[in-house]
Protein backbone atom coordinates (compact mmCIF):
# COMPACT_ATOMS: atom_id res chain seq x y z
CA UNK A 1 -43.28 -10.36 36.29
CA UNK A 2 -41.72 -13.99 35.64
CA UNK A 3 -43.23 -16.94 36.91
CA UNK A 4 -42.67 -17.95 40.08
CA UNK A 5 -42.87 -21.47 41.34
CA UNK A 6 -44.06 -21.51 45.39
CA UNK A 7 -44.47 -17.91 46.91
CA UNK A 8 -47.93 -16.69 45.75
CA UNK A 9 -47.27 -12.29 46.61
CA UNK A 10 -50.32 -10.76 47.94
CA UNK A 11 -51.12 -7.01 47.58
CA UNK A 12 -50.50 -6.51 50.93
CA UNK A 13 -47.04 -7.52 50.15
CA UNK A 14 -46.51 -5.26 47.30
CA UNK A 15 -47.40 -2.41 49.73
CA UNK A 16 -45.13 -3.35 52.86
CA UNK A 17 -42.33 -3.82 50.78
CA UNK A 18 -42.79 -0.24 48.81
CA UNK A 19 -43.02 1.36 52.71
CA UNK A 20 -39.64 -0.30 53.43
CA UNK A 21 -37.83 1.02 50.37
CA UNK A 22 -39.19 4.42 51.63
CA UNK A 23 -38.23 3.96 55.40
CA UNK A 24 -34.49 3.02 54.22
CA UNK A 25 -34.73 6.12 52.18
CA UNK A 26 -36.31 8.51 55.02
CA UNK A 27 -33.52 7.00 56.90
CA UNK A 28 -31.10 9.06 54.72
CA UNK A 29 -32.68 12.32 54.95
CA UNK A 30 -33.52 12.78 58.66
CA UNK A 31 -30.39 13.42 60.81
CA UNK A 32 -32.37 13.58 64.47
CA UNK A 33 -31.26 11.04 66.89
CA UNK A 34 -34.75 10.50 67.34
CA UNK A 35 -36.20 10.25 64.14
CA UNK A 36 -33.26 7.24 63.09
CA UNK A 37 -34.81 5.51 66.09
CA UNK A 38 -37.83 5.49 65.40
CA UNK A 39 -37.30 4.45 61.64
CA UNK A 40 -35.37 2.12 62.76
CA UNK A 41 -37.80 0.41 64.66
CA UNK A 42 -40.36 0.77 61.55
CA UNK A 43 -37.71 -1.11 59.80
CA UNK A 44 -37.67 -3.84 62.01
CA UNK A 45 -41.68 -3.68 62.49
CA UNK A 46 -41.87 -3.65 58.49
CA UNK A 47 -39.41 -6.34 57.83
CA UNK A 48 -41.37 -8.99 60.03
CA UNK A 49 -44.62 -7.77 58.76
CA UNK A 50 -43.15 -8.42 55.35
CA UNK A 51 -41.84 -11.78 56.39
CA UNK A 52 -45.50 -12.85 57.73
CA UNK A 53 -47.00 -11.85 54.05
CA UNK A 54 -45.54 -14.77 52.51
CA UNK A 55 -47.86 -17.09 50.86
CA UNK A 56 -46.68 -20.80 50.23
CA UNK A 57 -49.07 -23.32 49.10
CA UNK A 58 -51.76 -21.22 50.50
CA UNK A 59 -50.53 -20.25 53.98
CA UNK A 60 -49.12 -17.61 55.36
CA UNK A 61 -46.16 -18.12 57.17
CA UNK A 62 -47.97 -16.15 59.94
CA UNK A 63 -50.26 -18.47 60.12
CA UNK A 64 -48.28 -21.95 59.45
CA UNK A 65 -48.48 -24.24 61.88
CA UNK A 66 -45.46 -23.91 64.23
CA UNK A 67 -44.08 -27.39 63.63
CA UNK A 68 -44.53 -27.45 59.69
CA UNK A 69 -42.94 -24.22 59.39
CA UNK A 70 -39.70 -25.37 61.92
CA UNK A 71 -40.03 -28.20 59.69
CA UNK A 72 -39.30 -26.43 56.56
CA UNK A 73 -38.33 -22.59 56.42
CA UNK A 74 -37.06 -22.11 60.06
CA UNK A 75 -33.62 -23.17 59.09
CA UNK A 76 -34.20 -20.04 56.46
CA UNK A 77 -35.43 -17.69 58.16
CA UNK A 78 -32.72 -15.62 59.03
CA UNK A 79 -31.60 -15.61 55.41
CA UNK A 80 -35.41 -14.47 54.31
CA UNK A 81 -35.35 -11.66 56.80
CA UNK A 82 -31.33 -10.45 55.55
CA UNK A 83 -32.64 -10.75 52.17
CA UNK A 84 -35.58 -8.34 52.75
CA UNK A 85 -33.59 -5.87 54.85
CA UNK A 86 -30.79 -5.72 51.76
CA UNK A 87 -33.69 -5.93 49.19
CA UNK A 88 -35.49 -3.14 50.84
CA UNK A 89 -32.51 -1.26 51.77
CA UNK A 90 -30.75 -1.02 47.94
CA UNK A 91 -34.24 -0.80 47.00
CA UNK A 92 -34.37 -3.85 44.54
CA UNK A 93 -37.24 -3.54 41.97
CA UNK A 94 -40.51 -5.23 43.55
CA UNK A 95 -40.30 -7.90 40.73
CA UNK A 96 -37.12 -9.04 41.15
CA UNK A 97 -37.48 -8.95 45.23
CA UNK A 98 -39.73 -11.62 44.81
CA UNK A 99 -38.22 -13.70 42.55
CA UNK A 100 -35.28 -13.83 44.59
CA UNK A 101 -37.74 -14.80 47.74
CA UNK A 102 -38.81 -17.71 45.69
CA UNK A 103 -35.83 -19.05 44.91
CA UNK A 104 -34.83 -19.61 48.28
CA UNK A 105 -38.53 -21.02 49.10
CA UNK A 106 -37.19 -23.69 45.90
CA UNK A 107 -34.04 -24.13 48.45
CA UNK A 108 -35.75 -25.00 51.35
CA UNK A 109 -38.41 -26.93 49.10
CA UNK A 110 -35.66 -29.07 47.53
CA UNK A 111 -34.26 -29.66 50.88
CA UNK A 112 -37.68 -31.04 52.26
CA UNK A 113 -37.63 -32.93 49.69
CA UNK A 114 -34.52 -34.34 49.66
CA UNK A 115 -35.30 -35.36 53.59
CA UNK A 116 -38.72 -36.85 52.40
CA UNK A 117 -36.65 -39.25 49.76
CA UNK A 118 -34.03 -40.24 52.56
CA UNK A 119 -37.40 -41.18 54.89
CA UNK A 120 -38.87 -43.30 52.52
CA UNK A 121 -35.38 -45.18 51.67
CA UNK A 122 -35.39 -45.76 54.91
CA UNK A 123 -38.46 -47.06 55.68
CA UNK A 124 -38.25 -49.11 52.61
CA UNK A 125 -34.70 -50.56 53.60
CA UNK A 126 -36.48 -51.16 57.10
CA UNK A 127 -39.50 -53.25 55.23
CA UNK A 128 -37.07 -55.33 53.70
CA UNK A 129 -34.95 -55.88 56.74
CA UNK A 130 -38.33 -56.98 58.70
CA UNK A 131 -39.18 -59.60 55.52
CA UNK A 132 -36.03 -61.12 55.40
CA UNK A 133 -35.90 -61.60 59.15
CA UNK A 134 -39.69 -62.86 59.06
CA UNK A 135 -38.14 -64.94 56.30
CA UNK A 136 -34.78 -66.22 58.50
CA UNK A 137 -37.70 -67.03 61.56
CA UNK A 138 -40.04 -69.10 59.38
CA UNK A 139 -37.20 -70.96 57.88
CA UNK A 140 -35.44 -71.81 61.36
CA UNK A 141 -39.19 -72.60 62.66
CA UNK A 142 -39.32 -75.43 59.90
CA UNK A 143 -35.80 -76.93 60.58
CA UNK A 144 -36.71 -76.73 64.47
CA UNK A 145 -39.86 -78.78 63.07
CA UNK A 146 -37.68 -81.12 60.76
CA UNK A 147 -35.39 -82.20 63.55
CA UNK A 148 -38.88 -83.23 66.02
């Protein structure tokens, strides 16, 4: 397997993913109104279970805090869970499944960071703006001074 760079695969993961391949191929073989329901919903189930599994600096995205995840893969999500479901479906090599899941964890990593460099330009451009105007008060303060 190449190296990837954030998502740390489990076992677990390995596993789900190998049952979806085999629902979306069940799915071809049993005609029954009732039995394409059913996978169907085993599908779905499997999909989010899958989605749950992922490891990123040592959390689960089950687990993640609600406001660091919103923070950074929320905005992703829906792509993560279309990219399992066509993964799964066409029944992409394990490997290569998650290599492709990493790359858009890199996305929404580079786009953190990219936020992260805009905050601290900002607060830096703020700090200056707050010495200059300390600097504009102290200097009016000693011409108020001058003139008594």
């Amino acid at each position: 397997m190449s190296e990837l760079k954030y998502l740390e695969p489990t076992e677990l993961l390995e596993k789900i993913y190998a049952t979806l391949c085999s629902e979306y191929e069940d799915a071809e073989h049993y005609k029954d109104e009732k039995d394409q329901s059913e996978i169907e919903v085993t599908k779905k189930r499997l999909t989010k279970k899958i989605f749950n599994e992922f490891v990123v600096d040592e959390e689960y995205f089950l687990t993640m805090d609600s406001d660091v995840f919103k923070e950074r893969y929320h905005l992703y999500e829906d792509d993560f869970l279309r990219l399992i479901k066509q993964c799964s479906e066409n029944r992409v090599e394990y490997e290569t499944f998650v290599q492709i899941i990493d790359d858009l964890i890199a996305s929404a990593k580079f786009r953190l960071h990219a936020f992260e460099q805009l905050t601290e330009e900002i607060q830096k451009l703020q700090e200056v703006d707050e010495q200059e105007e300390s600097e504009e008060a102290n200097v009016e303060a000693d011409e108020v001074e001058d003139e008594e």
